[in-house]
N, C-alpha and C. Protein backbone atom coordinates (compact mmCIF):
# COMPACT_ATOMS: atom_id res chain seq x y z
N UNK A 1 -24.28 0.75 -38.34
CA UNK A 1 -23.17 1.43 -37.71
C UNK A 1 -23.50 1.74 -36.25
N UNK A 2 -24.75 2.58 -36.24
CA UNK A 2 -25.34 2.58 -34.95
C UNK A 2 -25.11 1.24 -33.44
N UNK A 3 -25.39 0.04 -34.17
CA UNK A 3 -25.12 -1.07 -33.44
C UNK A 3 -23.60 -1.44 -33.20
N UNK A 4 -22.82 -1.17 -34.22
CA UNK A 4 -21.01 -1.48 -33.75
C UNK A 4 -21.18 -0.46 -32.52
N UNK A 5 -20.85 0.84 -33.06
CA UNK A 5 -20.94 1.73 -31.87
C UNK A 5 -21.33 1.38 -30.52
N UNK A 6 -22.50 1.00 -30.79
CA UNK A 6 -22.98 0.84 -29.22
C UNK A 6 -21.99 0.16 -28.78
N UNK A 7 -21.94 -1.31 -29.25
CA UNK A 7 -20.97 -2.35 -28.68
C UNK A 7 -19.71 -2.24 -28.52
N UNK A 8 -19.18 -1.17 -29.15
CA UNK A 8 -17.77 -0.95 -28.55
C UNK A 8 -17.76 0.08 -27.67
N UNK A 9 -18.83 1.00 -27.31
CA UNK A 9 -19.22 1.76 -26.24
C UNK A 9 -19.30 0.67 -25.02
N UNK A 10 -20.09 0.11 -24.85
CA UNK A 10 -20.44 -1.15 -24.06
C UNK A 10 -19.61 -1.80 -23.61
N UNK A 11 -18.62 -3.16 -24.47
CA UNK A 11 -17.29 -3.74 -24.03
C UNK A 11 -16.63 -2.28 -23.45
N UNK A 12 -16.40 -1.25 -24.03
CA UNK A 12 -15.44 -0.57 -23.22
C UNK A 12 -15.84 -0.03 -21.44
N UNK A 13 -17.10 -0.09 -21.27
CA UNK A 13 -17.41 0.65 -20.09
C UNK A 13 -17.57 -0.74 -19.27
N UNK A 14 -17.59 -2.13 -19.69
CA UNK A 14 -17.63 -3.01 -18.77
C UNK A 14 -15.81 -3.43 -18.57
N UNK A 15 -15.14 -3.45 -19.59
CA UNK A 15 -13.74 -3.05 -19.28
C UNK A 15 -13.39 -2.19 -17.99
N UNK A 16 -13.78 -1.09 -18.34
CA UNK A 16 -13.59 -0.24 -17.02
C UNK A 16 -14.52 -0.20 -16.11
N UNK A 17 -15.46 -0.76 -15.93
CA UNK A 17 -15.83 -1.80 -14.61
C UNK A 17 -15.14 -2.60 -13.94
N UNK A 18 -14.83 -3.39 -14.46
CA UNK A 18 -13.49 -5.02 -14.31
C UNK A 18 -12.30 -4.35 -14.21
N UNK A 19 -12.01 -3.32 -14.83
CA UNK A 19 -10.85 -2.95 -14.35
C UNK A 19 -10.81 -1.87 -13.16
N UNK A 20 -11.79 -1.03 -12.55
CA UNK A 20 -12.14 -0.61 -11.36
C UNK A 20 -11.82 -1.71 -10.19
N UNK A 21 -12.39 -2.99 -10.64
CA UNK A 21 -12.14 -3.96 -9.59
C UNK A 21 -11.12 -4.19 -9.28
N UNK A 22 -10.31 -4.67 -10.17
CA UNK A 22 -9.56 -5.48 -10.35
C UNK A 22 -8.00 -4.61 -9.87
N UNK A 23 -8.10 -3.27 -10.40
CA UNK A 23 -7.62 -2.39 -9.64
C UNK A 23 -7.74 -1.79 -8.33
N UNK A 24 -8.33 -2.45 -7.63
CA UNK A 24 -8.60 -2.05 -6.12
C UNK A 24 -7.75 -2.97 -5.81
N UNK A 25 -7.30 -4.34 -5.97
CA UNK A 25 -6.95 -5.34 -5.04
C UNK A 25 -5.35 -5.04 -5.82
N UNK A 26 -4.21 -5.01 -4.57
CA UNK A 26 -3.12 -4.88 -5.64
C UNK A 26 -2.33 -6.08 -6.35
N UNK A 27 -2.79 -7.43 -6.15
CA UNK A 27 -2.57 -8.39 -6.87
C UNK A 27 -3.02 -8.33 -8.24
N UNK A 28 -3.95 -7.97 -8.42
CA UNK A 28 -4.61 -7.55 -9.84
C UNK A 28 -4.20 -6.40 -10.62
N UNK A 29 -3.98 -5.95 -9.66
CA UNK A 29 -3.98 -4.54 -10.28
C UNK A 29 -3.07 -3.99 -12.31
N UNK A 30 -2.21 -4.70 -12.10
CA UNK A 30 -1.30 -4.78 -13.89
C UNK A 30 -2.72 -4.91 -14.60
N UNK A 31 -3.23 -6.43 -14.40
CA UNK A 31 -4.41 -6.62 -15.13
C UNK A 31 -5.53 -5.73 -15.27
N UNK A 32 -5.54 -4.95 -14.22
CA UNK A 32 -6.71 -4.22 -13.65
C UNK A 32 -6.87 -3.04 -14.65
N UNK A 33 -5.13 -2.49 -15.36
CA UNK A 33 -4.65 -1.42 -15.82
C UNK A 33 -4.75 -1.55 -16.91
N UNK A 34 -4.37 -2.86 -17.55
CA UNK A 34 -4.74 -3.67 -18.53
C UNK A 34 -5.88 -3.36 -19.50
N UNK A 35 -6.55 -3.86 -18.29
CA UNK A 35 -8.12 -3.39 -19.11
C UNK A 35 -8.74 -2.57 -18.69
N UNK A 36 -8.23 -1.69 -17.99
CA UNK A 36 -8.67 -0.04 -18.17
C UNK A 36 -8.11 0.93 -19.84
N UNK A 37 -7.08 -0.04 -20.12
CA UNK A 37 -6.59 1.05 -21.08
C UNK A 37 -6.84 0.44 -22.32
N UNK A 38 -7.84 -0.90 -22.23
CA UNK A 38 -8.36 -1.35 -23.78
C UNK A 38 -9.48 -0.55 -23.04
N UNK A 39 -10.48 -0.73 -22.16
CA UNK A 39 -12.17 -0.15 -22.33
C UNK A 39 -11.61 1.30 -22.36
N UNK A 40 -10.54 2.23 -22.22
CA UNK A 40 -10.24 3.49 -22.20
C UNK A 40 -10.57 3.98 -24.31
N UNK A 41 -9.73 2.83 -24.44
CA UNK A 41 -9.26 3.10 -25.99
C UNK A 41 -10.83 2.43 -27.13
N UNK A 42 -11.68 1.76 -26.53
CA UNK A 42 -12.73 1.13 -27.00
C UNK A 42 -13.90 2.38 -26.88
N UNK A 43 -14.07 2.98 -25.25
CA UNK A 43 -15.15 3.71 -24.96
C UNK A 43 -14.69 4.80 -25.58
N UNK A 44 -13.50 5.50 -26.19
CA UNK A 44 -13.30 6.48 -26.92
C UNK A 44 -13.44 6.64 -28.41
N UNK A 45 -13.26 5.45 -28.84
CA UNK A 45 -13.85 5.10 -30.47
C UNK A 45 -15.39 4.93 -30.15
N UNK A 46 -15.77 4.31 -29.72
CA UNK A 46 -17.61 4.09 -29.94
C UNK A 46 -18.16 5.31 -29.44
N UNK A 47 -17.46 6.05 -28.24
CA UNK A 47 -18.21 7.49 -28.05
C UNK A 47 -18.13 8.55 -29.28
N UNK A 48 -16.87 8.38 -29.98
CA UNK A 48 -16.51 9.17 -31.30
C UNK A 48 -17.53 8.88 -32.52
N UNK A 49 -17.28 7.48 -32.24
CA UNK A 49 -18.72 7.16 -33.25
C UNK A 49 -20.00 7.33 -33.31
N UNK A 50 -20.07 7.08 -32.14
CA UNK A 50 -21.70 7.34 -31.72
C UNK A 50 -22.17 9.05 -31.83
N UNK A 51 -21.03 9.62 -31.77
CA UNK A 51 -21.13 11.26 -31.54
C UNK A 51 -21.67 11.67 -33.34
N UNK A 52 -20.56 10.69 -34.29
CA UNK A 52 -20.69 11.25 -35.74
C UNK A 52 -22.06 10.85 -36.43
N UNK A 53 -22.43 9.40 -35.52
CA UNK A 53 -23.59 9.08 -36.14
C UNK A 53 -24.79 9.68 -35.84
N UNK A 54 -24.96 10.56 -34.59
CA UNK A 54 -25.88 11.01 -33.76
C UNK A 54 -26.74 10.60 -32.79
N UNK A 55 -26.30 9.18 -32.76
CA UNK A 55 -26.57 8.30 -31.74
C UNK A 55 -26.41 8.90 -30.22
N UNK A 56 -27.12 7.79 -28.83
CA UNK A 56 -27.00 7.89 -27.61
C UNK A 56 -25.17 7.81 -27.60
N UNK A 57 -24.33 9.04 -26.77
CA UNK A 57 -22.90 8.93 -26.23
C UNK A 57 -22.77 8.59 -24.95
N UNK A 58 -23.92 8.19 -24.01
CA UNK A 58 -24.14 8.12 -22.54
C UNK A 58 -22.69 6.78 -22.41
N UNK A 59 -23.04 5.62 -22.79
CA UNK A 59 -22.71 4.29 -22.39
C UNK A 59 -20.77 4.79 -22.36
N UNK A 60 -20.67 5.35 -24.10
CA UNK A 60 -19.55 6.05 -24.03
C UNK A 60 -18.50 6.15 -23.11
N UNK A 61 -19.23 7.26 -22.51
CA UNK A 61 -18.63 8.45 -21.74
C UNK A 61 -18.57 7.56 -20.26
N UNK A 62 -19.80 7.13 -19.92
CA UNK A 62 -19.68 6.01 -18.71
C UNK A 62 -18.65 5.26 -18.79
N UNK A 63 -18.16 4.45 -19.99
CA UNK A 63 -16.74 3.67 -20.10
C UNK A 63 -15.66 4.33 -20.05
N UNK A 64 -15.37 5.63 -20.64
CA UNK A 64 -14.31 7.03 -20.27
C UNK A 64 -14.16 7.13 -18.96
N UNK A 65 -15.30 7.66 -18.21
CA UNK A 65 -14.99 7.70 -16.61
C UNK A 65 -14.46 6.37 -16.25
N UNK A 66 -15.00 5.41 -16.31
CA UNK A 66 -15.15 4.00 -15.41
C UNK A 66 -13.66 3.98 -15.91
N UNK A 67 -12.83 3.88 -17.32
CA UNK A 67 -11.85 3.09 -17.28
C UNK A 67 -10.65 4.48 -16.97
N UNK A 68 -10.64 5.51 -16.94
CA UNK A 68 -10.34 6.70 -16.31
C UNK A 68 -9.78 6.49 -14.98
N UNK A 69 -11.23 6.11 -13.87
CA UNK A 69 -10.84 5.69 -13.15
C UNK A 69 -9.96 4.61 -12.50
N UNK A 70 -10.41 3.76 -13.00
CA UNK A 70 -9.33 2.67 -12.74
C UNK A 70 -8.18 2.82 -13.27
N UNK A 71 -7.44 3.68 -14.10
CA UNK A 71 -6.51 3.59 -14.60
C UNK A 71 -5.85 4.76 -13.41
N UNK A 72 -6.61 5.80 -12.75
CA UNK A 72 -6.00 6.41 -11.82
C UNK A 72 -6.05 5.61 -10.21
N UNK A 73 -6.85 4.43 -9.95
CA UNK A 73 -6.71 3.18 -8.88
C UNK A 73 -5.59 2.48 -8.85
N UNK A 74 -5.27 2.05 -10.08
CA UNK A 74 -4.24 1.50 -10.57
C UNK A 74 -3.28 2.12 -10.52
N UNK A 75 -2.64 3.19 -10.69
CA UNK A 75 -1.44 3.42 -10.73
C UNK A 75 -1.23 4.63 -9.34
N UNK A 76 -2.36 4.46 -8.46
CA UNK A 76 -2.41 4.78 -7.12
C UNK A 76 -1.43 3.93 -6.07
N UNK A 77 -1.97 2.99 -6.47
CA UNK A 77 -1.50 2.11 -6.02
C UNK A 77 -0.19 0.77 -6.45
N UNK A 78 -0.06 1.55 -7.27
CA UNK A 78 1.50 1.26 -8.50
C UNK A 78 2.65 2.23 -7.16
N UNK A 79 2.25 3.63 -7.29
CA UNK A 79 2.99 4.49 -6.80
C UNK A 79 3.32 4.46 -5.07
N UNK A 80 2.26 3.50 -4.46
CA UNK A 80 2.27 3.50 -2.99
C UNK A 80 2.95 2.22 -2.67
N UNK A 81 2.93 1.25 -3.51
CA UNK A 81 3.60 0.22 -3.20
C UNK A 81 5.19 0.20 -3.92
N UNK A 82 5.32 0.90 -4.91
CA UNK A 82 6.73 1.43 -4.95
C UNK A 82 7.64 2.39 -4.31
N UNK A 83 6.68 2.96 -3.52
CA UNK A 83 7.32 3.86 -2.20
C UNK A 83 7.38 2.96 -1.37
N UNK A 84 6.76 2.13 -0.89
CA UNK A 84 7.00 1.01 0.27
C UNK A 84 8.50 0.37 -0.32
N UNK A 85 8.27 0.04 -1.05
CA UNK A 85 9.66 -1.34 -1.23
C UNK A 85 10.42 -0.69 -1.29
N UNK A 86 10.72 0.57 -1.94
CA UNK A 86 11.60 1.77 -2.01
C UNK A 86 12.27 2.15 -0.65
N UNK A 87 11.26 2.23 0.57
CA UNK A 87 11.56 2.89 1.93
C UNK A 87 12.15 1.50 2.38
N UNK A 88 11.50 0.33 2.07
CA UNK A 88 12.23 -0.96 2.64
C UNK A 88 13.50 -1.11 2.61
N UNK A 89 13.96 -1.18 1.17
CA UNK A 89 15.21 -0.77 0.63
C UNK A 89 16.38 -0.48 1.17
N UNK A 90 15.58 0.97 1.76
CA UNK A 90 16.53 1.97 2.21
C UNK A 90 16.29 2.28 3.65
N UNK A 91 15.80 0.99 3.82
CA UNK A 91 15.99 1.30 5.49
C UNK A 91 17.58 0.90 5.82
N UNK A 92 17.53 1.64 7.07
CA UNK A 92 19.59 1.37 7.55
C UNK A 92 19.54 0.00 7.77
N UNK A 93 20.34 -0.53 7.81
CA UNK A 93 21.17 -1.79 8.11
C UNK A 93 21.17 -1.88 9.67
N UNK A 94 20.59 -2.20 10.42
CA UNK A 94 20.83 -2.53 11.56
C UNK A 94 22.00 -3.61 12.50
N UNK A 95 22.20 -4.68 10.81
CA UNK A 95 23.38 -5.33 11.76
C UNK A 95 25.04 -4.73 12.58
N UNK A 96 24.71 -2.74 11.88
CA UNK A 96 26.16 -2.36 12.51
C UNK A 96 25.86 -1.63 13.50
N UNK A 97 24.57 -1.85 14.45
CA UNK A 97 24.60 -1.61 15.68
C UNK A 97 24.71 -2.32 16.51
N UNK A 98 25.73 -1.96 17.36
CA UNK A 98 26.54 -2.97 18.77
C UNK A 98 25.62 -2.44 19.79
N UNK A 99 25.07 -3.15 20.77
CA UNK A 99 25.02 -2.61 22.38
C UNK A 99 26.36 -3.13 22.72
N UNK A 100 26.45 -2.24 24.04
CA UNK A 100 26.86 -2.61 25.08
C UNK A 100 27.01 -3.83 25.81
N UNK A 101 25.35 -3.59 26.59
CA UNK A 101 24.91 -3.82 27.66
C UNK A 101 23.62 -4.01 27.47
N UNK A 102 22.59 -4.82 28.63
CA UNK A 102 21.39 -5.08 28.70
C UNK A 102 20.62 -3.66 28.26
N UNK A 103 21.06 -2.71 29.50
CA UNK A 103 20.30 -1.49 29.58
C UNK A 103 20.17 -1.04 27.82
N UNK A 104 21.62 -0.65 26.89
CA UNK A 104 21.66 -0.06 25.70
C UNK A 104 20.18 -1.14 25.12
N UNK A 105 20.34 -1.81 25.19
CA UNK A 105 18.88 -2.55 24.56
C UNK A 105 17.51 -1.87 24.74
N UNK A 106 17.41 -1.72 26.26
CA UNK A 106 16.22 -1.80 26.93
C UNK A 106 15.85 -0.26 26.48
N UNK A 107 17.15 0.33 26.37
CA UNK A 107 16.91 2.39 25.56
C UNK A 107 16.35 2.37 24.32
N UNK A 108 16.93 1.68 23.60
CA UNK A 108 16.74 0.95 22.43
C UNK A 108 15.17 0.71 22.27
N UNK A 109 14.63 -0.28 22.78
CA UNK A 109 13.50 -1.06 22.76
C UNK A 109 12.55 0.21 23.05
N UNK A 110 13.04 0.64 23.98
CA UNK A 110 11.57 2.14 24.55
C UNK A 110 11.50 2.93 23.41
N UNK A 111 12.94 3.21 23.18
CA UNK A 111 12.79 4.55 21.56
C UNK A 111 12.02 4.04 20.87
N UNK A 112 11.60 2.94 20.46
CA UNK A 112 11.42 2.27 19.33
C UNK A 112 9.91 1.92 19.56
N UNK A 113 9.53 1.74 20.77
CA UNK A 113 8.34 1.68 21.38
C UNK A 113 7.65 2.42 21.49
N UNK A 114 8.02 3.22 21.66
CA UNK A 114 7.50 4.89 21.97
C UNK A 114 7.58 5.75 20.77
N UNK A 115 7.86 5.07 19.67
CA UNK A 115 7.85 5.50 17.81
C UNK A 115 6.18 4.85 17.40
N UNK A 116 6.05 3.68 18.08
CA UNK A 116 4.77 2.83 17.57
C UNK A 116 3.75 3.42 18.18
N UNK A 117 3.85 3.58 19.35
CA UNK A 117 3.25 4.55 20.09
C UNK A 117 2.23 5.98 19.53
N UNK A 118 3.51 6.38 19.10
CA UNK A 118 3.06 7.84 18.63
C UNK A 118 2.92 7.91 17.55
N UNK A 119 2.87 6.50 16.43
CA UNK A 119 1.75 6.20 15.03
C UNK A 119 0.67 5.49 15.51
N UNK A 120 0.41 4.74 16.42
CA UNK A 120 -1.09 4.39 16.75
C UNK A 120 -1.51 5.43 17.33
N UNK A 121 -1.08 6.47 17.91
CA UNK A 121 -2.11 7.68 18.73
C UNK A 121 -2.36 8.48 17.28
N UNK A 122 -1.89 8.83 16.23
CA UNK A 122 -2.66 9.32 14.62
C UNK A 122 -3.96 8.22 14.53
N UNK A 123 -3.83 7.18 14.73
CA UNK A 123 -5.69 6.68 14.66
C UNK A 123 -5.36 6.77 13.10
N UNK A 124 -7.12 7.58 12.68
CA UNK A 124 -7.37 7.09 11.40
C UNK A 124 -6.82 8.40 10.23
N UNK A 125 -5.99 8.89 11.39
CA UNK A 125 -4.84 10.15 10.39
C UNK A 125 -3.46 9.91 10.14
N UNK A 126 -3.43 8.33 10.53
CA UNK A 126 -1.94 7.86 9.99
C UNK A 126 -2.23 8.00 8.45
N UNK A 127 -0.69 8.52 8.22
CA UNK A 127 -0.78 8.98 6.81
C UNK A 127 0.06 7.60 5.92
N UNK A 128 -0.06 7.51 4.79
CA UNK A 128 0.75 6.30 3.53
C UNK A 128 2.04 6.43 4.65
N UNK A 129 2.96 7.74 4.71
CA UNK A 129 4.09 7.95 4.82
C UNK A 129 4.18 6.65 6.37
N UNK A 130 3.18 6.93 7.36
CA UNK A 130 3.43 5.83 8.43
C UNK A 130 3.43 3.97 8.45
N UNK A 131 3.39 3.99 6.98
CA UNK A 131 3.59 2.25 6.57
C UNK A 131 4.80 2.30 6.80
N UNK A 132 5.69 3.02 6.13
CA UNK A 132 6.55 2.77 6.51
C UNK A 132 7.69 2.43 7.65
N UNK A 133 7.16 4.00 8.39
CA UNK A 133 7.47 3.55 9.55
C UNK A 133 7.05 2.52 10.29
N UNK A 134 6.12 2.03 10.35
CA UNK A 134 5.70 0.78 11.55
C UNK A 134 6.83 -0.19 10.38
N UNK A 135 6.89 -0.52 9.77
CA UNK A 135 7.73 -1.50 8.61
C UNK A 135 8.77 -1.28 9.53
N UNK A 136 9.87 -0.30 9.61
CA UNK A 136 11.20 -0.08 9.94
C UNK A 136 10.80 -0.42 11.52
N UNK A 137 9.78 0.06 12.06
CA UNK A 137 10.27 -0.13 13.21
C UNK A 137 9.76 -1.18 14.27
N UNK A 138 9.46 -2.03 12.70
CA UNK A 138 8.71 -3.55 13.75
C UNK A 138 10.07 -4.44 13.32
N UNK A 139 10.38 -3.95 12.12
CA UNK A 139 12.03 -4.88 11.66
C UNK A 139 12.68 -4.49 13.17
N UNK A 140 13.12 -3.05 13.05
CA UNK A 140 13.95 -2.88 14.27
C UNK A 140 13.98 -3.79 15.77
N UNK A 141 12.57 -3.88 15.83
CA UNK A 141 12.11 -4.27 17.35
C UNK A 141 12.53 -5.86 17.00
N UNK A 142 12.41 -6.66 16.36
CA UNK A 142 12.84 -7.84 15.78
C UNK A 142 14.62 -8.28 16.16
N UNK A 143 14.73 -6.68 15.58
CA UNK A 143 16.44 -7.32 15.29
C UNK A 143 17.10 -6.86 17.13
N UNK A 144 16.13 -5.82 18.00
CA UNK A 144 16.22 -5.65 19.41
C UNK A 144 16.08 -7.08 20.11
N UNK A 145 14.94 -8.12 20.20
CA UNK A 145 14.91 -8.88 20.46
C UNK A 145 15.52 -10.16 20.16
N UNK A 146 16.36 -10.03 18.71
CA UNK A 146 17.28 -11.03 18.93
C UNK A 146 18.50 -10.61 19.31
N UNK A 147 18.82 -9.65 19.35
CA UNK A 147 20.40 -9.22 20.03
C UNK A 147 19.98 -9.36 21.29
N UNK A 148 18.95 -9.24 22.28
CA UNK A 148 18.72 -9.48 23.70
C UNK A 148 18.93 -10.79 23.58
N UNK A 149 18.71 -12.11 22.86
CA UNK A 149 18.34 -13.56 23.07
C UNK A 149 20.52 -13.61 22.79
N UNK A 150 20.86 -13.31 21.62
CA UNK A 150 22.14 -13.17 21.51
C UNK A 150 23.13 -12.84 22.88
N UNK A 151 22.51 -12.08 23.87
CA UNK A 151 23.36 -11.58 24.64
C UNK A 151 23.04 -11.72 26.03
N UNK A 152 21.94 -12.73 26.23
CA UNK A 152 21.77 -13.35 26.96
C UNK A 152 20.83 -12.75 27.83
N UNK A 153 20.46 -11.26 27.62
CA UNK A 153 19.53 -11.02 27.92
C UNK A 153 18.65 -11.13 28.83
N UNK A 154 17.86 -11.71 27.80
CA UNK A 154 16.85 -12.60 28.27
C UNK A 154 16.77 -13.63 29.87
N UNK A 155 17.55 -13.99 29.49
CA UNK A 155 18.31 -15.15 31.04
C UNK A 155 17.61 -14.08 32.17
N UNK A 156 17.86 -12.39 32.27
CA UNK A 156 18.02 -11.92 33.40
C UNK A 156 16.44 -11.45 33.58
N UNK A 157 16.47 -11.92 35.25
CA UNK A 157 14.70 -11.62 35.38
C UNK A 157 14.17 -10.07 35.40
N UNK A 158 15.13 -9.36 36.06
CA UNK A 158 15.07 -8.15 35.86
C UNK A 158 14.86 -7.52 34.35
N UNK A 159 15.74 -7.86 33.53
CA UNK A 159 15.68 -7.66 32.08
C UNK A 159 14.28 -8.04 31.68
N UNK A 160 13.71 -8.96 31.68
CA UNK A 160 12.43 -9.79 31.08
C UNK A 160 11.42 -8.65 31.99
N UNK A 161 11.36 -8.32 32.80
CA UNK A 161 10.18 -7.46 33.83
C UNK A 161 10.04 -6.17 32.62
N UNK A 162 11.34 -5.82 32.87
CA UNK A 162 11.37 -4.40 31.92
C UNK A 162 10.75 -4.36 30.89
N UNK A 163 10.83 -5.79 30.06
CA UNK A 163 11.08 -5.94 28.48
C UNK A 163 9.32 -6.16 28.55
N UNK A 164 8.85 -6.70 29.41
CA UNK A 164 7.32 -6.99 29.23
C UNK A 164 6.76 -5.79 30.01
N UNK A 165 7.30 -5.42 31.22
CA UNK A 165 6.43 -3.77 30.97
C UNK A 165 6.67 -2.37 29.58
N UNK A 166 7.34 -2.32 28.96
CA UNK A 166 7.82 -1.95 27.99
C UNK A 166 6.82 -2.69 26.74
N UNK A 167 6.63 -3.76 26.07
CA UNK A 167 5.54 -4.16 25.35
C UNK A 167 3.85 -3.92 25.98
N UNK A 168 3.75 -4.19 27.18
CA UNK A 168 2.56 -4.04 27.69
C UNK A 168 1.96 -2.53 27.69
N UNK A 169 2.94 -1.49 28.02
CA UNK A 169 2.11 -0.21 27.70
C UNK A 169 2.13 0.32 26.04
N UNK A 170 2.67 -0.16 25.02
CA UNK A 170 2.29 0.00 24.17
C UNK A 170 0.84 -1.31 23.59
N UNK A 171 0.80 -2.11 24.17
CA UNK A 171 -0.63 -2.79 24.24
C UNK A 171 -1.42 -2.10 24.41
């Protein structure tokens, strides 16, 4: 009995090894969860066992944490990438904004510049919540630069000076 035990102590804590990994990368990650919640359900029978038989519970309890963890990696990152697609979602529609004029662009382009701006000056205290924003507001700057190419914009040399001092100080 001693020997089952171990071994389902064992498969379960290398489960939640593999699934530590596998849960870091978010392509993996289902899988990752996968087999966090067989080595979860394995390292909890062989630690139970090992406990009744009086056996070593170390390997156990190591597979408890390990697949523990990954099962909280995993759905870390379940929850951050469903807030992303979520905020994607529900970003506004930009095709029902009209300019004017060159200038309404060029106001446009700075606001929007000066948003990126002031999430690269957070450094390494940009928070989850600022994925999003750079998301919305690199779409935005996208859909700025083709309504400039749309409206001819571009053509004007004056316009193009602006539009590249305007990218260059956020460089």
């Amino acid at each position: 009995m001693s020997q089952q035990t171990n071994t389902l102590s064992i498969i379960g804590m290398i489960l939640g090894i593999i699934g530590i990994v596998l849960c870091i990368i978010p392509c993996t990650m289902i899988l990752g969860i996968v087999l966090a919640i067989a080595g979860l359900v394995l390292s909890i029978i062989g630690y139970k066992k090992a406990k009744d038989a009086d056996a070593p519970t170390t390997i156990g309890l190591i597979g408890m944490i390990a697949s523990g963890l990954a099962l909280v990696i995993g759905l870390a990152w379940g929850v951050l990438l469903a807030k992303g697609v979520s905020d994607i979602a529900d970003m506004e529609d930009f095709e029902n904004i009209v300019y004017e004029s060159c200038d309404d662009i060029l106001a446009d382009m700075e606001k929007e510049l000066s948003e990126m701006k002031s999430i690269e000056a957070k450094g390494d205290d940009a928070g989850l919540g600022d994925i999003s924003r750079v998301l919305k507001t690199t779409r935005k700057l996208i859909f700025i630069n083709q309504k400039a190419e749309e409206m001819g914009c571009n053509d004007d040399a004056e316009f193009k000076k602006k539009m590249d001092e305007l990218e260059a100080a956020v460089d």
